[in-house]
PDB file of N, CA and C in Angstrom:
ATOM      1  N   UNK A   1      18.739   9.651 -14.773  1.00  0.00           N
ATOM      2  CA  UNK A   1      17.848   9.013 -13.826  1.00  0.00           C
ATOM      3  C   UNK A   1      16.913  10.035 -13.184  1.00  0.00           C
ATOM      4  N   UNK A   2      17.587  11.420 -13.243  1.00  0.00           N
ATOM      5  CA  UNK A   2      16.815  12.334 -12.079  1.00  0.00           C
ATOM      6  C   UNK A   2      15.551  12.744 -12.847  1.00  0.00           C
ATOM      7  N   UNK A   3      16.003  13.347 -14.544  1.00  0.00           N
ATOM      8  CA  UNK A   3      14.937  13.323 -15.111  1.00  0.00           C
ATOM      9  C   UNK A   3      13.499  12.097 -15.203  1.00  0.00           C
ATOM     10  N   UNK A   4      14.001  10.706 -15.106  1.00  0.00           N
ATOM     11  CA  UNK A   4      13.309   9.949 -15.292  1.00  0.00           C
ATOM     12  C   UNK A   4      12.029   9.657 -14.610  1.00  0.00           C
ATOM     13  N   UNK A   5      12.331  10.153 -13.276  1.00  0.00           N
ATOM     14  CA  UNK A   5      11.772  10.394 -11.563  1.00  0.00           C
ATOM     15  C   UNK A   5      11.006  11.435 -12.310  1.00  0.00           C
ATOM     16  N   UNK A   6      11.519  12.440 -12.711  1.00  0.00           N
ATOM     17  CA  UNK A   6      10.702  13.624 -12.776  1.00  0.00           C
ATOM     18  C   UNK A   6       9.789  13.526 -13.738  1.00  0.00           C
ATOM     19  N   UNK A   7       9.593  12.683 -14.600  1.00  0.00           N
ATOM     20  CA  UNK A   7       8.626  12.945 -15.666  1.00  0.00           C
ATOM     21  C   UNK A   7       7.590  11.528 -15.056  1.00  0.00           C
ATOM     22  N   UNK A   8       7.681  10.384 -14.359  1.00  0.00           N
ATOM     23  CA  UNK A   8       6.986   9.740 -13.179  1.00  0.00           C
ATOM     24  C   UNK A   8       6.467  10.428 -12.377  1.00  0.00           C
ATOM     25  N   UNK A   9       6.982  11.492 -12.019  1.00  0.00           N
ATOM     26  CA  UNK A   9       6.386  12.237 -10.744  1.00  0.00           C
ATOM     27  C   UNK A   9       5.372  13.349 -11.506  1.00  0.00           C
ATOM     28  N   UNK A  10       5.459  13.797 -12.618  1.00  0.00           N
ATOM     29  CA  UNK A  10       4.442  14.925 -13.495  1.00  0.00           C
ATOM     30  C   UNK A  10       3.218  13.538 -13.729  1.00  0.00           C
ATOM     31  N   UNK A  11       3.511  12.780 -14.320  1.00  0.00           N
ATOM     32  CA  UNK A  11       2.589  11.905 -14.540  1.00  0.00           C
ATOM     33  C   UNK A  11       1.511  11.489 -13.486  1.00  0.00           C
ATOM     34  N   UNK A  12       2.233  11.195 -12.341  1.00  0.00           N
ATOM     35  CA  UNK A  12       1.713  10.947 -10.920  1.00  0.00           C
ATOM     36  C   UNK A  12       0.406  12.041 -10.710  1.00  0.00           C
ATOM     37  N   UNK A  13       1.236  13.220 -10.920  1.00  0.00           N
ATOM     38  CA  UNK A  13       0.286  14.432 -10.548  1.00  0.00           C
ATOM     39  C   UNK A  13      -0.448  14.728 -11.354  1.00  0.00           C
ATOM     40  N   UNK A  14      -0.762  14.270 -12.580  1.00  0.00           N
ATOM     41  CA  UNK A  14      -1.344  14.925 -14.014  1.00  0.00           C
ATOM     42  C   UNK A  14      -2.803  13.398 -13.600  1.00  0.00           C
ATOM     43  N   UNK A  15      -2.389  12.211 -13.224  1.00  0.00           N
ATOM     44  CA  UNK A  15      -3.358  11.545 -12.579  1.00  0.00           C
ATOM     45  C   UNK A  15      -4.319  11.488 -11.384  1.00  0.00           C
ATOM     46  N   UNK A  16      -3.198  12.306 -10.490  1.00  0.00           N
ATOM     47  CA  UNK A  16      -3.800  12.458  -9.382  1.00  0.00           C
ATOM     48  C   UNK A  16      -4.936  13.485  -9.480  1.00  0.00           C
ATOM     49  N   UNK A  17      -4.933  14.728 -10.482  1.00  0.00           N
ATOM     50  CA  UNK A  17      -5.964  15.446 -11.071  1.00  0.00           C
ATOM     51  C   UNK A  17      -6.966  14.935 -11.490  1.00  0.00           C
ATOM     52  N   UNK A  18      -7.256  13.975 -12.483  1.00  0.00           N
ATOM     53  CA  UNK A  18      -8.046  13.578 -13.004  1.00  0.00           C
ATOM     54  C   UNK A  18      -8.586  12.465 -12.229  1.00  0.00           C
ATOM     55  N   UNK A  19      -8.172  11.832 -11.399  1.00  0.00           N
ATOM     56  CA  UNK A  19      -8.175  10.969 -10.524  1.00  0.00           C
ATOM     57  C   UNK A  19      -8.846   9.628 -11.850  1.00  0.00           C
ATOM     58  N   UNK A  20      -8.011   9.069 -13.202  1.00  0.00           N
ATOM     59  CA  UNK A  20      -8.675   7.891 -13.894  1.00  0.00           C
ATOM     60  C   UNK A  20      -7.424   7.604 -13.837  1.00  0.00           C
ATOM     61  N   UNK A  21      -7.771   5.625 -13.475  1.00  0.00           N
ATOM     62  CA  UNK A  21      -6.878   4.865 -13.426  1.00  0.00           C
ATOM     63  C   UNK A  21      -6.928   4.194 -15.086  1.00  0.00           C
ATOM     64  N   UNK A  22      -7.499   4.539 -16.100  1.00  0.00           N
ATOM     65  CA  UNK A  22      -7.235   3.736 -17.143  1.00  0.00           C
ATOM     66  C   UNK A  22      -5.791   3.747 -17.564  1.00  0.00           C
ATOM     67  N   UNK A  23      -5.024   4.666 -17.512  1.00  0.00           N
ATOM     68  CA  UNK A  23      -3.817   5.023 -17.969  1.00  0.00           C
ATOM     69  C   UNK A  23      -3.085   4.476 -17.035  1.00  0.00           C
ATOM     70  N   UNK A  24      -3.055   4.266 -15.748  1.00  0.00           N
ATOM     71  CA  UNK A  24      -1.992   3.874 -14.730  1.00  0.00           C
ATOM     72  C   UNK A  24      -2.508   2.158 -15.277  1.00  0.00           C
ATOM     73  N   UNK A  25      -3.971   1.607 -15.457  1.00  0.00           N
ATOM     74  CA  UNK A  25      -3.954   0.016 -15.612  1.00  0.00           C
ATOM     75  C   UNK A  25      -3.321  -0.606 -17.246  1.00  0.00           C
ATOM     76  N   UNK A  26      -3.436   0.341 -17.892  1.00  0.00           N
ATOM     77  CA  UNK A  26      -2.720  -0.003 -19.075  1.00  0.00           C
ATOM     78  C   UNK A  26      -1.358   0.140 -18.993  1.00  0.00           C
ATOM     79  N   UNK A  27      -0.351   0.873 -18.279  1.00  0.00           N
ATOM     80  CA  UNK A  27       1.115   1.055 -18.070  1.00  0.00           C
ATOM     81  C   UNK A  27       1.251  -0.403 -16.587  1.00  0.00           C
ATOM     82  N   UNK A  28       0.615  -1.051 -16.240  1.00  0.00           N
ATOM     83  CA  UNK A  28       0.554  -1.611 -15.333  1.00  0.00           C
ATOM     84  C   UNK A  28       0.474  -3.391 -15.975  1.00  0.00           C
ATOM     85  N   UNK A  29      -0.624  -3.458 -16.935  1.00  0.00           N
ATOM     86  CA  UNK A  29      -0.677  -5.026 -17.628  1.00  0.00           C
ATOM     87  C   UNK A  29       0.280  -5.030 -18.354  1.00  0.00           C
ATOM     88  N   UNK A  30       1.025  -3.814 -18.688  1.00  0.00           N
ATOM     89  CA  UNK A  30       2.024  -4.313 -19.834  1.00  0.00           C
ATOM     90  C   UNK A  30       3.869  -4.347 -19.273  1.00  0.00           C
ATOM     91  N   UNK A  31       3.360  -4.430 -17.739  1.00  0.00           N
ATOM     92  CA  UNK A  31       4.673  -4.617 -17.700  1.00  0.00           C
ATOM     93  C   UNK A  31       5.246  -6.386 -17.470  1.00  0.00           C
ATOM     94  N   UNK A  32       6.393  -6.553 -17.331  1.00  0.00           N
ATOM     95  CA  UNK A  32       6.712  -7.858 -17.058  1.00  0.00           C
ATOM     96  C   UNK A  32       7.021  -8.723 -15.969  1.00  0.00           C
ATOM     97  N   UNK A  33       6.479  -7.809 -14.649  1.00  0.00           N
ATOM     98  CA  UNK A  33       6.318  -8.591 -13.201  1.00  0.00           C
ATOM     99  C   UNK A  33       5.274  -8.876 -13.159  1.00  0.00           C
ATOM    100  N   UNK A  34       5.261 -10.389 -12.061  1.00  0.00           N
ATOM    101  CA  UNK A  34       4.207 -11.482 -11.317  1.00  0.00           C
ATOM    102  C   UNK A  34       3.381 -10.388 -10.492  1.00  0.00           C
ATOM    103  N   UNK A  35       2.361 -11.290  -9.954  1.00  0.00           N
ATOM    104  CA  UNK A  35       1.571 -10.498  -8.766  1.00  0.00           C
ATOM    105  C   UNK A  35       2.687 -10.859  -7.659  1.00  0.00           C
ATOM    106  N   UNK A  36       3.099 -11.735  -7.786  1.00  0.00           N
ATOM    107  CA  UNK A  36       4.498 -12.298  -6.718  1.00  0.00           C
ATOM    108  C   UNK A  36       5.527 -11.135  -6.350  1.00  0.00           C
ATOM    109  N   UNK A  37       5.566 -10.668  -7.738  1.00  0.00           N
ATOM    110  CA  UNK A  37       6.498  -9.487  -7.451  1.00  0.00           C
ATOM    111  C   UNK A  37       6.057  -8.138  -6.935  1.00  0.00           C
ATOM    112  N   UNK A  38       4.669  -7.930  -7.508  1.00  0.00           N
ATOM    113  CA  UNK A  38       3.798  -7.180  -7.135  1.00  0.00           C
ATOM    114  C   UNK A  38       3.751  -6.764  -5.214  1.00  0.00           C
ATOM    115  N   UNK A  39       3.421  -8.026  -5.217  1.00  0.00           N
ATOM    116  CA  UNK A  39       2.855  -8.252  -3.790  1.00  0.00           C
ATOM    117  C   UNK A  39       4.216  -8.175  -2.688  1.00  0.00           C
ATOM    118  N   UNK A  40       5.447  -8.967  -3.031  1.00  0.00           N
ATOM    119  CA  UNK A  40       6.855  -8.651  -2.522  1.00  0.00           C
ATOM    120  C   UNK A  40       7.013  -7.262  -2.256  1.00  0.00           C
ATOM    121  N   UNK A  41       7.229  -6.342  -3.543  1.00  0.00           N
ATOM    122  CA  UNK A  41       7.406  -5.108  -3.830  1.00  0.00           C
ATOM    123  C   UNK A  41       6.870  -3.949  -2.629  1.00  0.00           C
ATOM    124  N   UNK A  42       5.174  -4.231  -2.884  1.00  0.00           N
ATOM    125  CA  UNK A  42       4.792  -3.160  -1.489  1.00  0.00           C
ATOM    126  C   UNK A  42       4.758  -3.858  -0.683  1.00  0.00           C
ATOM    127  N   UNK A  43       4.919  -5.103  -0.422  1.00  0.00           N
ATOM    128  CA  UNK A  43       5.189  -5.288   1.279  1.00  0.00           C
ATOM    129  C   UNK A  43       6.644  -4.683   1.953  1.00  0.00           C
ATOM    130  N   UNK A  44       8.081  -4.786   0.541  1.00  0.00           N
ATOM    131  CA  UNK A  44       8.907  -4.035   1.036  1.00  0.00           C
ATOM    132  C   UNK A  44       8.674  -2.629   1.500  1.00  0.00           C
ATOM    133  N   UNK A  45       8.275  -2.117   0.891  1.00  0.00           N
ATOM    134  CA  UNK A  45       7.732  -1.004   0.677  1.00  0.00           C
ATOM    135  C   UNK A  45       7.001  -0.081   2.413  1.00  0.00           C
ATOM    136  N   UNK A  46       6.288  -1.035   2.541  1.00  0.00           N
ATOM    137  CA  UNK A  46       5.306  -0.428   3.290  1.00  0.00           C
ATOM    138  C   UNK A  46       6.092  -0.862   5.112  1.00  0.00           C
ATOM    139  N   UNK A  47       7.248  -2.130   4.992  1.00  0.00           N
ATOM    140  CA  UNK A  47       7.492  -2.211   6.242  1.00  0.00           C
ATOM    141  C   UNK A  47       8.966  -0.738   6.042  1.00  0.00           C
ATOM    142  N   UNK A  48       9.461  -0.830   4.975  1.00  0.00           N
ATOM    143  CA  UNK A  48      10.617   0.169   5.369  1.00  0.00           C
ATOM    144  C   UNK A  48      10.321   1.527   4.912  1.00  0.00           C
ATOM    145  N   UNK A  49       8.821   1.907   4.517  1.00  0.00           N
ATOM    146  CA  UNK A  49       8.246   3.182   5.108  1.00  0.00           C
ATOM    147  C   UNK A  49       7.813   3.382   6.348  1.00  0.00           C
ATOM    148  N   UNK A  50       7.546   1.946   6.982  1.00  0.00           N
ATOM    149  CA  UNK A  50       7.052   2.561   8.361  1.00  0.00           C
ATOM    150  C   UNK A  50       8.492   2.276   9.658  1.00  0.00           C
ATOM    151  N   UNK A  51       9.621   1.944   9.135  1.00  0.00           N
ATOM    152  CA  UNK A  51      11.026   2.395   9.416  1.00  0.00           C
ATOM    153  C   UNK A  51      11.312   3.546  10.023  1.00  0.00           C
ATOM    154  N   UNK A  52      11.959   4.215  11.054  1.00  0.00           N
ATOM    155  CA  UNK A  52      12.732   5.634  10.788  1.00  0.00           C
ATOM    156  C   UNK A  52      14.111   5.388  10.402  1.00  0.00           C
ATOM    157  N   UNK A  53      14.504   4.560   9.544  1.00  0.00           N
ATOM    158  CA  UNK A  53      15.544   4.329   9.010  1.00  0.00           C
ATOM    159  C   UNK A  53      15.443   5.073   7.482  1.00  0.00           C
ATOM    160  N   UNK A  54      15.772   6.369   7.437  1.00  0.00           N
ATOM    161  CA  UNK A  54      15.834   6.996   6.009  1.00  0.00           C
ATOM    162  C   UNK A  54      16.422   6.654   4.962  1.00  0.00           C
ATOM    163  N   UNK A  55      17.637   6.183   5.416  1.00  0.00           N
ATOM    164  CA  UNK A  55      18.823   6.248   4.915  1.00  0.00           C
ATOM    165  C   UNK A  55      18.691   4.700   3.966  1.00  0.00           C
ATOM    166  N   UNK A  56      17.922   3.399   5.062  1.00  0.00           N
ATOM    167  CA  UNK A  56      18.056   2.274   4.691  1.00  0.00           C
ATOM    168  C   UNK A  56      16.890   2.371   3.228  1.00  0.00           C
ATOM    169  N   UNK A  57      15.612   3.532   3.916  1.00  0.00           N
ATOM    170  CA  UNK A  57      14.851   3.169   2.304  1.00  0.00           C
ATOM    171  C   UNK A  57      15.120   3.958   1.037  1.00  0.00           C
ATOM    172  N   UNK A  58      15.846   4.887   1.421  1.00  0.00           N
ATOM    173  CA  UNK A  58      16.417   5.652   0.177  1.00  0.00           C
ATOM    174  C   UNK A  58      17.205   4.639  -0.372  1.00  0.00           C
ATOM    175  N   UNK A  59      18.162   3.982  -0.139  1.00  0.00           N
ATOM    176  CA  UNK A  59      19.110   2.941  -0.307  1.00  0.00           C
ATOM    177  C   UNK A  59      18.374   1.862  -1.446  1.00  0.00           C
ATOM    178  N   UNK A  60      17.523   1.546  -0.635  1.00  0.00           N
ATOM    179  CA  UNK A  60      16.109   0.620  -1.008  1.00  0.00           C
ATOM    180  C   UNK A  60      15.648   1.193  -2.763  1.00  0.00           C
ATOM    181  N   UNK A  61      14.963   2.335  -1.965  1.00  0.00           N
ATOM    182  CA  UNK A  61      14.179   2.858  -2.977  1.00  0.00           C
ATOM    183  C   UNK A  61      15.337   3.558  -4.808  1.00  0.00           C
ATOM    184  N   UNK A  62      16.291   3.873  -4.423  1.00  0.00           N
ATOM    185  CA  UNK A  62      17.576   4.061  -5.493  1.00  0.00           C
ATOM    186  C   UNK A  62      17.820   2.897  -6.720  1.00  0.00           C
ATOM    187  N   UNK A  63      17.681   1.611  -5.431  1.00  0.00           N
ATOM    188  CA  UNK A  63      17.858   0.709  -6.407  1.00  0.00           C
ATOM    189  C   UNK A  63      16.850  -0.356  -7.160  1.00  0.00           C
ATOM    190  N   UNK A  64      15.354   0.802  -7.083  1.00  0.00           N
ATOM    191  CA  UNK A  64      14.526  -0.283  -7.907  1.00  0.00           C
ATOM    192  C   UNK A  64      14.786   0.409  -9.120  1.00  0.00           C
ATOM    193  N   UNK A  65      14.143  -0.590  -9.998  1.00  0.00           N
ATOM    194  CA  UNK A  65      13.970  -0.311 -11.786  1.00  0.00           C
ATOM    195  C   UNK A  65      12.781   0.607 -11.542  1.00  0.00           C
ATOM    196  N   UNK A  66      12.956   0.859 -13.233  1.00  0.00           N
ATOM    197  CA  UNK A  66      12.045   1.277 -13.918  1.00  0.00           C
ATOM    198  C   UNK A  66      10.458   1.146 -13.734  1.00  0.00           C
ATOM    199  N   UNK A  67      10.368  -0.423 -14.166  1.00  0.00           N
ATOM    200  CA  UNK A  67       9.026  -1.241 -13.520  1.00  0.00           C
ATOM    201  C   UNK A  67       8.600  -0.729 -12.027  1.00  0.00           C
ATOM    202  N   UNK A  68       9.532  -0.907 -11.017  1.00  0.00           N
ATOM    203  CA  UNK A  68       9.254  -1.053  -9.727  1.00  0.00           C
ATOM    204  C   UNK A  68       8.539   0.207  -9.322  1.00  0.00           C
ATOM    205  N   UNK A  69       9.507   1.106  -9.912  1.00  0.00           N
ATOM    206  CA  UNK A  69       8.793   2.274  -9.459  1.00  0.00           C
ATOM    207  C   UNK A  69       7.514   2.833 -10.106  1.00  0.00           C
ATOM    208  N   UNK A  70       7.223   2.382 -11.341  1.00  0.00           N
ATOM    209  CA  UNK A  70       5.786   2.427 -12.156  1.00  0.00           C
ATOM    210  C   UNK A  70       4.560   1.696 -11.072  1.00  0.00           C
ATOM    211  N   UNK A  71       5.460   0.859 -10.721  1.00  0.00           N
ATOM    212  CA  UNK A  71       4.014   0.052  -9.866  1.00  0.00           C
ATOM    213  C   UNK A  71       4.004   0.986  -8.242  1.00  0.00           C
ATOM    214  N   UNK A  72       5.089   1.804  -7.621  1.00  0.00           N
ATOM    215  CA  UNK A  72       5.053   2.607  -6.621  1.00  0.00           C
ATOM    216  C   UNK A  72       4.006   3.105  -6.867  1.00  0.00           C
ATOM    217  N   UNK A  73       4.474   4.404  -7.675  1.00  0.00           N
ATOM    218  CA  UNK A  73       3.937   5.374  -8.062  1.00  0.00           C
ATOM    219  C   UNK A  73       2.210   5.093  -8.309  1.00  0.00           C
ATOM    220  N   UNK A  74       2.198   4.087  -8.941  1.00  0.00           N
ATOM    221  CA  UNK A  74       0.625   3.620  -9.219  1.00  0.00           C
ATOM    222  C   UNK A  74      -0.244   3.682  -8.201  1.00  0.00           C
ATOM    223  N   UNK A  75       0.932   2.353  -7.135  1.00  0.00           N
ATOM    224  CA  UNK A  75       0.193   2.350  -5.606  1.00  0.00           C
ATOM    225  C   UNK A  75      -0.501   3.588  -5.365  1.00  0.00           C
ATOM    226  N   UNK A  76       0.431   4.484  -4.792  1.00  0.00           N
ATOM    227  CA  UNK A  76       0.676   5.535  -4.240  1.00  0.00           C
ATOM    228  C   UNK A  76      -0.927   6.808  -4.653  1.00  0.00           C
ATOM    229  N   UNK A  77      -0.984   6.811  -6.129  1.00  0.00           N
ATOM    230  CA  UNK A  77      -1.870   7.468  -7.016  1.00  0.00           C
ATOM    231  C   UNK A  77      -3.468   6.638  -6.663  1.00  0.00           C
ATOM    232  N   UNK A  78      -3.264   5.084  -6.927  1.00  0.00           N
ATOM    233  CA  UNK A  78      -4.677   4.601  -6.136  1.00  0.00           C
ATOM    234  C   UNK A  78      -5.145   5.007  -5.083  1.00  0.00           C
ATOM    235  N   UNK A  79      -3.990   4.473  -4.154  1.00  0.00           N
ATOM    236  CA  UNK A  79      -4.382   4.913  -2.652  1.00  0.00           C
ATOM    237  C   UNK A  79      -4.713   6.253  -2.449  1.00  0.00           C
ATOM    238  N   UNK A  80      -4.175   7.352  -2.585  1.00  0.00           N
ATOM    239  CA  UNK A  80      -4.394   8.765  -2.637  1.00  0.00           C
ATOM    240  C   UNK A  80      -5.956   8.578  -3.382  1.00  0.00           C
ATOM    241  N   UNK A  81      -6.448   7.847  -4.463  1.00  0.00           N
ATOM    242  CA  UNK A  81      -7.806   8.499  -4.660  1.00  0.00           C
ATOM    243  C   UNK A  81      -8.934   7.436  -3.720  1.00  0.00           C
ATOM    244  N   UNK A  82      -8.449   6.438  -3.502  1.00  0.00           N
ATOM    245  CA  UNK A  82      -9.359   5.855  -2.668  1.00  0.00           C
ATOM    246  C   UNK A  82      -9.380   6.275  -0.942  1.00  0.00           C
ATOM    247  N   UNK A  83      -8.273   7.016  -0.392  1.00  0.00           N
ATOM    248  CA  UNK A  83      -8.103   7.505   0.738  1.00  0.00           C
ATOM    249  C   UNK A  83      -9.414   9.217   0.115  1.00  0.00           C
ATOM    250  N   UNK A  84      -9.608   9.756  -0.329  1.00  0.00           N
ATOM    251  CA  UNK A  84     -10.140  11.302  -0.721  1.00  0.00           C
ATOM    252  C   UNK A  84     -10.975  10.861  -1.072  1.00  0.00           C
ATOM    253  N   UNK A  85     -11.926   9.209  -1.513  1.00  0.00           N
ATOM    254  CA  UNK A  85     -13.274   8.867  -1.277  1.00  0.00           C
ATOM    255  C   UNK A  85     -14.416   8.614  -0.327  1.00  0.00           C
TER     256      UNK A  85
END
């Protein structure tokens, strides 16, 4: 798992360089969640980041998939280039 994070997180940064989303929107249409889930996802997201409960979003954050965290990470990589515009 730890590796799995880690080669998500090189990716993250190998985008955040180039700052092109073609590669994050093609790993993004081909997965198999709704905008429903989409939209669920960072709303969890964004109320138990703004938490000081660490413990509850690590907890949180441990037990998404694969998917879930592809669409984090995505967030995360958009926002970072539209926040540095």
């Amino acid at each position: 798992m730890m590796q799995d994070n880690e080669q998500l997180d090189n990716t993250v940064i190998a985008t955040l360089k180039n700052k092109d989303h073609s590669a994050l929107s093609e790993q993004l249409d081909s997965l198999s969640c709704t905008h429903t889930d989409i939209i669920e996802l960072l709303s969890q997201y964004q109320v138990l980041s703004e938490q000081d409960d660490d413990e509850k979003f690590d907890t949180w954050y441990d037990a998404l998939c694969k998917e879930q965290l592809a669409v984090l990470k995505a967030f995360e990589v958009m926002r970072a280039h539209y926040e540095q515009a």
